[in-house]
C-alpha atoms as a PDB file:
ATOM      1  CA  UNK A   1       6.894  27.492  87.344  1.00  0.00           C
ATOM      2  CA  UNK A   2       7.075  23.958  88.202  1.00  0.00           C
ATOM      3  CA  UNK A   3       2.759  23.572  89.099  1.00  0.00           C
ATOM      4  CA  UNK A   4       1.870  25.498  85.474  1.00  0.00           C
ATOM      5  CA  UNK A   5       4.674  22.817  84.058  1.00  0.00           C
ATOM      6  CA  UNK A   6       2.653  20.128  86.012  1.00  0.00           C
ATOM      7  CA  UNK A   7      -0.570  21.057  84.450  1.00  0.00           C
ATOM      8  CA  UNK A   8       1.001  21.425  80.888  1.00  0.00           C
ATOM      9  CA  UNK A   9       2.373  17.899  80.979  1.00  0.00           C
ATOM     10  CA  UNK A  10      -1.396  16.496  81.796  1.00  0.00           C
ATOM     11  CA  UNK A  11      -3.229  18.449  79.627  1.00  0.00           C
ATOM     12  CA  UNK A  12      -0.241  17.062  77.104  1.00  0.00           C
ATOM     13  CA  UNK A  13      -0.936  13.446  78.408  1.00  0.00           C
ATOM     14  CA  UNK A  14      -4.919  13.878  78.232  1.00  0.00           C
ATOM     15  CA  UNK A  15      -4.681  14.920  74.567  1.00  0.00           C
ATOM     16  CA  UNK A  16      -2.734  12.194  73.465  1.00  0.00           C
ATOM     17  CA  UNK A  17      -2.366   8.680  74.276  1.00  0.00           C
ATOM     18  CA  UNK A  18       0.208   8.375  72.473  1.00  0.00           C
ATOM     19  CA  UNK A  19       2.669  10.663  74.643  1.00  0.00           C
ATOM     20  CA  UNK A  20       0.635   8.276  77.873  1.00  0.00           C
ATOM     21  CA  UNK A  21       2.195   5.198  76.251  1.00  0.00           C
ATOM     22  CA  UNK A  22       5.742   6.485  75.818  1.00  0.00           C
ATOM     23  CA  UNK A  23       5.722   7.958  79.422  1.00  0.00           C
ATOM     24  CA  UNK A  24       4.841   3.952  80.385  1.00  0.00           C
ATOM     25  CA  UNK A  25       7.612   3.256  78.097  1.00  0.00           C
ATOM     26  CA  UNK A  26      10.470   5.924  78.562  1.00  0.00           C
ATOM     27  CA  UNK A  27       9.292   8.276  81.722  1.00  0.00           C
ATOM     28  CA  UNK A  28      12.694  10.136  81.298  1.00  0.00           C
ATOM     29  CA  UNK A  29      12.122  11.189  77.888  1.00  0.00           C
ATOM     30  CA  UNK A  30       8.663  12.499  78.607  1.00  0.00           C
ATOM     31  CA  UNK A  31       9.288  13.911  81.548  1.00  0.00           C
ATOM     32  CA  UNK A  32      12.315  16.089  81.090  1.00  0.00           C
ATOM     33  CA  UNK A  33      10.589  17.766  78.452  1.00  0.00           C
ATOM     34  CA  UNK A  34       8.860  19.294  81.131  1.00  0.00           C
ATOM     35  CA  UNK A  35      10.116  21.779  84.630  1.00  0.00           C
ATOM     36  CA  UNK A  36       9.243  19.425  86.957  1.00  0.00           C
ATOM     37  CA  UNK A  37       9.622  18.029  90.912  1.00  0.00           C
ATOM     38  CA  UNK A  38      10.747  14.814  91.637  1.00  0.00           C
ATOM     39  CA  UNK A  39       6.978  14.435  93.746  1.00  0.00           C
ATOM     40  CA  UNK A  40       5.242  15.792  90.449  1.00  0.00           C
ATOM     41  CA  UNK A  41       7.324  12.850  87.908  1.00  0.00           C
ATOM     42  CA  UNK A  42       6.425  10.280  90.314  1.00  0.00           C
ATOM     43  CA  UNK A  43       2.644  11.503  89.929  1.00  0.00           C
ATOM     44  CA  UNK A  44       2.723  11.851  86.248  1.00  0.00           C
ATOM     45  CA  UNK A  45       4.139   8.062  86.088  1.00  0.00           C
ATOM     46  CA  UNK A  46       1.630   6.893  88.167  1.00  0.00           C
ATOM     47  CA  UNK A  47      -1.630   8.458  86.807  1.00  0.00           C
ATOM     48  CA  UNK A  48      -0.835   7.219  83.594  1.00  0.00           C
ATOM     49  CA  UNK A  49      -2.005   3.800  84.900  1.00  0.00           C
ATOM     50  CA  UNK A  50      -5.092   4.804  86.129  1.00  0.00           C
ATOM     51  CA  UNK A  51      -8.080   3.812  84.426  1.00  0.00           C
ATOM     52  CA  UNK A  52      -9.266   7.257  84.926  1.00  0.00           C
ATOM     53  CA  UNK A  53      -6.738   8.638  82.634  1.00  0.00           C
ATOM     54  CA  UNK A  54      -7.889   6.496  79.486  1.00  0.00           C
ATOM     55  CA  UNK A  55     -11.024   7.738  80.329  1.00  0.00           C
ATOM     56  CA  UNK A  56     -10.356  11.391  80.281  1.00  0.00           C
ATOM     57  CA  UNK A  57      -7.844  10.756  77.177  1.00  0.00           C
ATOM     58  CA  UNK A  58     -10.938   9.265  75.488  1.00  0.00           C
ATOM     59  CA  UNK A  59     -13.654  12.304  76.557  1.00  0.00           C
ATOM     60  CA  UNK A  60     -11.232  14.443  75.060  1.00  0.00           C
ATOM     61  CA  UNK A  61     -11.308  13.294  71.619  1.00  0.00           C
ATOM     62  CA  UNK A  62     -14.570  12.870  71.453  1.00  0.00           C
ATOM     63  CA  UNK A  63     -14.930  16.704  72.376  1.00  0.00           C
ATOM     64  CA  UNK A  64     -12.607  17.146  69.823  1.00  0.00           C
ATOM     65  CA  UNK A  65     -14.213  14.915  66.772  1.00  0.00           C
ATOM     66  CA  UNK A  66     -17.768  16.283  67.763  1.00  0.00           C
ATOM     67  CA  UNK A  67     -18.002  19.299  65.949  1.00  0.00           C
ATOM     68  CA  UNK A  68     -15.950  18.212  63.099  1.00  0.00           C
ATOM     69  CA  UNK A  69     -18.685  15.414  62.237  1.00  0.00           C
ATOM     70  CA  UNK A  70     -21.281  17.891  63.275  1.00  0.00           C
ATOM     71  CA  UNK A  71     -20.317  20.708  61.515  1.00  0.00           C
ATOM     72  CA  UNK A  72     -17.904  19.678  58.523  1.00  0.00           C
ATOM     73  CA  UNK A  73     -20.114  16.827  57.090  1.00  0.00           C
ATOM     74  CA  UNK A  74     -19.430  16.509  53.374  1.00  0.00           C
ATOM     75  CA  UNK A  75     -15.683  16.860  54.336  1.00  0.00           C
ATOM     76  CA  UNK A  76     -15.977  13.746  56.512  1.00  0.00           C
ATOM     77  CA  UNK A  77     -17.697  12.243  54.031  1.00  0.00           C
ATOM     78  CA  UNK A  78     -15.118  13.220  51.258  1.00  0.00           C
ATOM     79  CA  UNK A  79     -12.593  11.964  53.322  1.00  0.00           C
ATOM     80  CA  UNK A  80     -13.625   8.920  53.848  1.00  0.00           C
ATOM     81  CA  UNK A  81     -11.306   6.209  55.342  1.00  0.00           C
ATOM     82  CA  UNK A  82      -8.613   8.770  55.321  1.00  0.00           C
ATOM     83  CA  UNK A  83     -10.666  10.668  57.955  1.00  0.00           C
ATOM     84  CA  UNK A  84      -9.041   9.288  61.115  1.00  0.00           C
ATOM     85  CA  UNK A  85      -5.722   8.994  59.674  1.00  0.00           C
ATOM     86  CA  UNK A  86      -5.957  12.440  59.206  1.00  0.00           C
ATOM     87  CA  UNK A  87      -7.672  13.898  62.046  1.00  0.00           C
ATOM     88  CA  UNK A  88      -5.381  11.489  64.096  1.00  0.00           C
ATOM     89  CA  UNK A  89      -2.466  13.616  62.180  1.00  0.00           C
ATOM     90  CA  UNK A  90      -4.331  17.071  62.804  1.00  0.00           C
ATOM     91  CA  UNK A  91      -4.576  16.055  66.843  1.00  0.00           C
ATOM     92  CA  UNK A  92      -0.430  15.091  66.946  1.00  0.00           C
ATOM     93  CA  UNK A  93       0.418  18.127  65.353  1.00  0.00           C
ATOM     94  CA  UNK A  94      -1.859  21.108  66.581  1.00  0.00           C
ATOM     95  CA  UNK A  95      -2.567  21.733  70.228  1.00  0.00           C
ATOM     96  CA  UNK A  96      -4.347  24.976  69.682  1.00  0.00           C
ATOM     97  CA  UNK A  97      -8.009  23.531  70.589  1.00  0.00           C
ATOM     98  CA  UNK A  98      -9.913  25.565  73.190  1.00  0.00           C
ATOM     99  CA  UNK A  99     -12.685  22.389  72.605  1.00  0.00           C
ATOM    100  CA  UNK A 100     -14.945  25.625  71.547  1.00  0.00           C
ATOM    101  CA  UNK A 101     -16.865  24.248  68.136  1.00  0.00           C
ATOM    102  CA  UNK A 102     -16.236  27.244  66.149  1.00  0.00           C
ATOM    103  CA  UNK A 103     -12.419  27.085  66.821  1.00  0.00           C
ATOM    104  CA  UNK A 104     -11.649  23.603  66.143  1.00  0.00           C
ATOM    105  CA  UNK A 105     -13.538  23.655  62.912  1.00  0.00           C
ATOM    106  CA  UNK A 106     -11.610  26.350  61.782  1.00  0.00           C
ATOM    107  CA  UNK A 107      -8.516  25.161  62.526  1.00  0.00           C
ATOM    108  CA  UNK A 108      -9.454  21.923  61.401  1.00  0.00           C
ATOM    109  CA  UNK A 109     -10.213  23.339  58.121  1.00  0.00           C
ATOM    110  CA  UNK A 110      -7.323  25.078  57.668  1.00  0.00           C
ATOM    111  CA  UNK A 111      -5.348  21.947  57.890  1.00  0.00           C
ATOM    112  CA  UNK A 112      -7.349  20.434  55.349  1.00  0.00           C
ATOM    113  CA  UNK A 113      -6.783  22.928  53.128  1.00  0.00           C
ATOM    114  CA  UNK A 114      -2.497  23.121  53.414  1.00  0.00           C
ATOM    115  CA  UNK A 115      -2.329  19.588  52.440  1.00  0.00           C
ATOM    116  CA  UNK A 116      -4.473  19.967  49.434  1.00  0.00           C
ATOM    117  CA  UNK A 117      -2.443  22.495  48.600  1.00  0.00           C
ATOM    118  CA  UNK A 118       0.989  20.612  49.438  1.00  0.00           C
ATOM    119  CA  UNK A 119      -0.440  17.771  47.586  1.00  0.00           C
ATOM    120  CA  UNK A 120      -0.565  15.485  50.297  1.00  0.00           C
ATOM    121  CA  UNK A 121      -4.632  14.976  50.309  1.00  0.00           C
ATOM    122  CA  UNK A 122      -5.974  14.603  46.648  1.00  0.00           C
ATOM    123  CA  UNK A 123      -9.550  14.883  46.416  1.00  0.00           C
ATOM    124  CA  UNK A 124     -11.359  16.887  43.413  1.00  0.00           C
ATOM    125  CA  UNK A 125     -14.236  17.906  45.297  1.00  0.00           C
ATOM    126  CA  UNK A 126     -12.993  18.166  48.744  1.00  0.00           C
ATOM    127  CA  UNK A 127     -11.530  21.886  48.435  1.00  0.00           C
ATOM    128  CA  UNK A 128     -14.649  23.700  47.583  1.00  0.00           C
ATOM    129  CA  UNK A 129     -16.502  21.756  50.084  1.00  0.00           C
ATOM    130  CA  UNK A 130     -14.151  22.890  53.129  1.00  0.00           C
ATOM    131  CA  UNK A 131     -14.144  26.060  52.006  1.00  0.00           C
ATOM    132  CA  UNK A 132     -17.884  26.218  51.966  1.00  0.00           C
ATOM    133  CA  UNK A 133     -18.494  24.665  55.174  1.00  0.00           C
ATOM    134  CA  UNK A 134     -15.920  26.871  56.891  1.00  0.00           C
ATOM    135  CA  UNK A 135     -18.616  29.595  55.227  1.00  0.00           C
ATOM    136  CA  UNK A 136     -21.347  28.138  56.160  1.00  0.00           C
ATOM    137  CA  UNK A 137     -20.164  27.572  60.098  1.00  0.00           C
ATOM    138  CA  UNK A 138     -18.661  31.315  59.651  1.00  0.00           C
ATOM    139  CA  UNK A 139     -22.003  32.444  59.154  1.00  0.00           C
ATOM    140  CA  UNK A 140     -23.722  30.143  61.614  1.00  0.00           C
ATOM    141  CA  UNK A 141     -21.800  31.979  64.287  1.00  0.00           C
ATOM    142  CA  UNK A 142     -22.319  35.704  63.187  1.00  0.00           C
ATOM    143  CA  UNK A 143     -24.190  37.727  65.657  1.00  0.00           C
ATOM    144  CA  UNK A 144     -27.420  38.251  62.463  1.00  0.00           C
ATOM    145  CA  UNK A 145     -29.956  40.258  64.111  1.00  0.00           C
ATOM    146  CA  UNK A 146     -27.518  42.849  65.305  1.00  0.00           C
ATOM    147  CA  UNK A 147     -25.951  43.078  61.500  1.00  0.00           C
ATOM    148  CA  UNK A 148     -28.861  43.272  59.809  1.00  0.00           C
ATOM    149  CA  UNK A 149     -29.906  46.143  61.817  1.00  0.00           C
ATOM    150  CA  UNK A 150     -27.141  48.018  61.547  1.00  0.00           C
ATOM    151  CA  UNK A 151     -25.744  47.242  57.630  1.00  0.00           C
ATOM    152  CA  UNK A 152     -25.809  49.424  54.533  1.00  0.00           C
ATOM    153  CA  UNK A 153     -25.930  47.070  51.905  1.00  0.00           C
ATOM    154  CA  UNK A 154     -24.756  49.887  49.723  1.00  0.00           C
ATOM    155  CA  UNK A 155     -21.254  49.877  51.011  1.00  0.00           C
ATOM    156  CA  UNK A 156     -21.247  46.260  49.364  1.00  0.00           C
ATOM    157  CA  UNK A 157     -21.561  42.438  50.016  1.00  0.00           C
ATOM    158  CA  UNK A 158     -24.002  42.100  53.502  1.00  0.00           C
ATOM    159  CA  UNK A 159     -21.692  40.698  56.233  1.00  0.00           C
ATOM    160  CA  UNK A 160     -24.306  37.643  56.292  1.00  0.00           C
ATOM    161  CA  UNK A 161     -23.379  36.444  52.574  1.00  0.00           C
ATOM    162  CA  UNK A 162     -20.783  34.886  51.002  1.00  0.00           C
ATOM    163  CA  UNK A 163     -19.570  33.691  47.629  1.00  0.00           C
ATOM    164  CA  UNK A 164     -17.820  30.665  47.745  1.00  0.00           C
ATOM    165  CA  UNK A 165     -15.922  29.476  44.376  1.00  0.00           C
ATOM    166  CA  UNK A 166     -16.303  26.259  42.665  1.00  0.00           C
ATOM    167  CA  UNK A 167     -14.445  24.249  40.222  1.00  0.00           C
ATOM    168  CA  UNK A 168     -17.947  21.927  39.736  1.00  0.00           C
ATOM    169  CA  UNK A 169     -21.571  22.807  39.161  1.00  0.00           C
ATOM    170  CA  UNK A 170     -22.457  23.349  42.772  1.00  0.00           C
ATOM    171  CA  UNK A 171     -25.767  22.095  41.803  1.00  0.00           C
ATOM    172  CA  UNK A 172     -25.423  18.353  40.921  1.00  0.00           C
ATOM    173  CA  UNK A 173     -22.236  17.728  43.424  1.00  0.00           C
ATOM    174  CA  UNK A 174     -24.463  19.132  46.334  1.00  0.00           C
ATOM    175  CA  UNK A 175     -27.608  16.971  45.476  1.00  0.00           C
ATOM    176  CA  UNK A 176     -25.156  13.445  45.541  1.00  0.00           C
ATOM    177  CA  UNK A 177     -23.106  14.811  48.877  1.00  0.00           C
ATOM    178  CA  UNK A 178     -26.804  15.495  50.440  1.00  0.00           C
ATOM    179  CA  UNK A 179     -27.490  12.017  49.642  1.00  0.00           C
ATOM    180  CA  UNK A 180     -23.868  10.822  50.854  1.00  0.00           C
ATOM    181  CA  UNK A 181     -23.003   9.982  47.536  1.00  0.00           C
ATOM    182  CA  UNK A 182     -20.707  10.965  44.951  1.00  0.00           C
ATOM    183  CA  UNK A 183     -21.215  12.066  41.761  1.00  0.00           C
ATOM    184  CA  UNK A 184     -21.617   9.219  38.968  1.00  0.00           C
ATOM    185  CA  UNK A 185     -19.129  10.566  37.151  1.00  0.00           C
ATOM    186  CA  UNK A 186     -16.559  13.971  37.509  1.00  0.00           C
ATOM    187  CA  UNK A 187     -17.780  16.727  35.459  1.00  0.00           C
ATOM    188  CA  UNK A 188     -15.774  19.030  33.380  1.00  0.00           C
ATOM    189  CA  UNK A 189     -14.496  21.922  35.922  1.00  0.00           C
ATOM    190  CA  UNK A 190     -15.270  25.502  35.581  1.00  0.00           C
ATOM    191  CA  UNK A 191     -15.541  28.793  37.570  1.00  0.00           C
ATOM    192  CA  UNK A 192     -18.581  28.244  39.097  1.00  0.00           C
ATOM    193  CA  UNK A 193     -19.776  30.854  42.373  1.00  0.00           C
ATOM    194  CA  UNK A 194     -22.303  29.079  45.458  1.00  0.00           C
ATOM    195  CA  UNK A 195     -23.691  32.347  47.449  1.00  0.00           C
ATOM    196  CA  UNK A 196     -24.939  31.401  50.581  1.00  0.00           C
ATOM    197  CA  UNK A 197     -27.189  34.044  52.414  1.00  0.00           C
ATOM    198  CA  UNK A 198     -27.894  34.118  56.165  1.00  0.00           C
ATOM    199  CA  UNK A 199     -29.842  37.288  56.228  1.00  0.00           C
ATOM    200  CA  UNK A 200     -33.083  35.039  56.264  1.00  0.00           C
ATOM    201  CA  UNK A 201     -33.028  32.705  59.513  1.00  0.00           C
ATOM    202  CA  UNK A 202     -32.847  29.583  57.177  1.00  0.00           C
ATOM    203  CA  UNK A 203     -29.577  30.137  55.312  1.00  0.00           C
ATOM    204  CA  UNK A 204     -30.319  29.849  51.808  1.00  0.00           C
ATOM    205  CA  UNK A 205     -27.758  28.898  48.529  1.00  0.00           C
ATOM    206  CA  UNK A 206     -27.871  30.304  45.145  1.00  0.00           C
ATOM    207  CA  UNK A 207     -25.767  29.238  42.150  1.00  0.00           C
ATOM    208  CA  UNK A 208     -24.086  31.761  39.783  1.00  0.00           C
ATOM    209  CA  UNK A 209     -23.889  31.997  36.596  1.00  0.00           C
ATOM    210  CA  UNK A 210     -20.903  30.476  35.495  1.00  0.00           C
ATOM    211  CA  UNK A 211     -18.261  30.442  32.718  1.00  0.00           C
ATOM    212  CA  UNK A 212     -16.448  27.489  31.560  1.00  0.00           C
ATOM    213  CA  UNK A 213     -12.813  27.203  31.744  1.00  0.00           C
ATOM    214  CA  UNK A 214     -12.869  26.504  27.741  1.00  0.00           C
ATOM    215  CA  UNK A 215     -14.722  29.495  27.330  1.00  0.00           C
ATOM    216  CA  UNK A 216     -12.089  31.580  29.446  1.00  0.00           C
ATOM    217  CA  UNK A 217      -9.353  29.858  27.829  1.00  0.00           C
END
């Protein structure tokens, strides 16, 4: 028990610098969080100090930022100056990384998406745009050729599309993201629908038709 506690508190102090600088600080508090050896605290106190450890600490969050600025662009954008705040929030809280792109994005975006709906992050444009590029990364990962070849699109929606809601025309708010802008001014929201289709090997978007939340009212 006490070697797979050994590894657990490193991985712990390699994903967060902060926990590094309150071992410097108060080693007992750290430490008896953990099963440990009286060989394996002394190690854990002293590799803290290394300049190999800010190192690793450092590799690790740029594994973990990667595909988030890859893959989640407009919500980086969106976000803005509350970005790291957030993301530095995301990393204290949620351990679950496997550093695998597909994972982190995920759980990245569902993060994202909690607070908007706690309140805590107000944005008007920055729900529709997680949700679509959690779609469009969903996508990007399917295996295509194999579901193409083997889906009746009469049973319903092809596994390689999805329809992803909007409260904006997708049109106009896409063109000013695309150009890392925002849109001059908000526009009157709606129930507007963005399909995005992978069965092509460029994935394509389509606007809906859409009706106005007056018109529903």
């Amino acid at each position: 028990m006490s070697l797979l506690s050994f590894q657990k508190a490193l991985t712990d102090l390699i994903a967060s610098p902060q926990l590094c600088l309150q071992l410097r600080n108060d080693p007992q508090a750290v430490l008896l969080q953990y099963d440990l050896t009286n060989r394996e605290r002394l190690r854990l106190r002293t590799v803290v100090y290394q300049r190999g450890m800010s190192v690793s600490c450092t590799l690790y969050r740029v594994n973990r930022i990667t595909p988030v600025y890859t893959m989640l662009p407009y919500t980086c954008f969106l976000l803005g100056a509350q970005l790291m705040p957030v993301i530095e929030e995301f990393w204290a809280i949620d351990n679950r990384s496997d550093l695998q792109f597909k994972r982190e994005i995920s759980i990245f975006g569902e993060f994202l998406l909690q607070k908007l709906l706690s309140g805590e992050l107000v944005n008007p444009y920055l729900r529709e745009i997680v949700v679509m590029e959690l779609a469009i990364n969903e996508l990007k990962f399917l295996p295509r050729k194999l579901l193409i070849e083997n889906n009746n699109e009469e049973t319903g929606l092809h596994p390689l599309v999805r329809l992803v809601p909007f409260d904006h025309s997708p049109g106009p708010l896409l063109t000013a993201l695309a150009n890392m802008q925002l849109p001059e001014q908000e526009e009157d929201t709606g129930e507007y629908w963005l399909m995005l289709d992978h069965r092509e090997e460029e994935l394509s978007f389509r606007a809906l038709p859409h009706k106005s939340r007056a018109a529903a009212g």
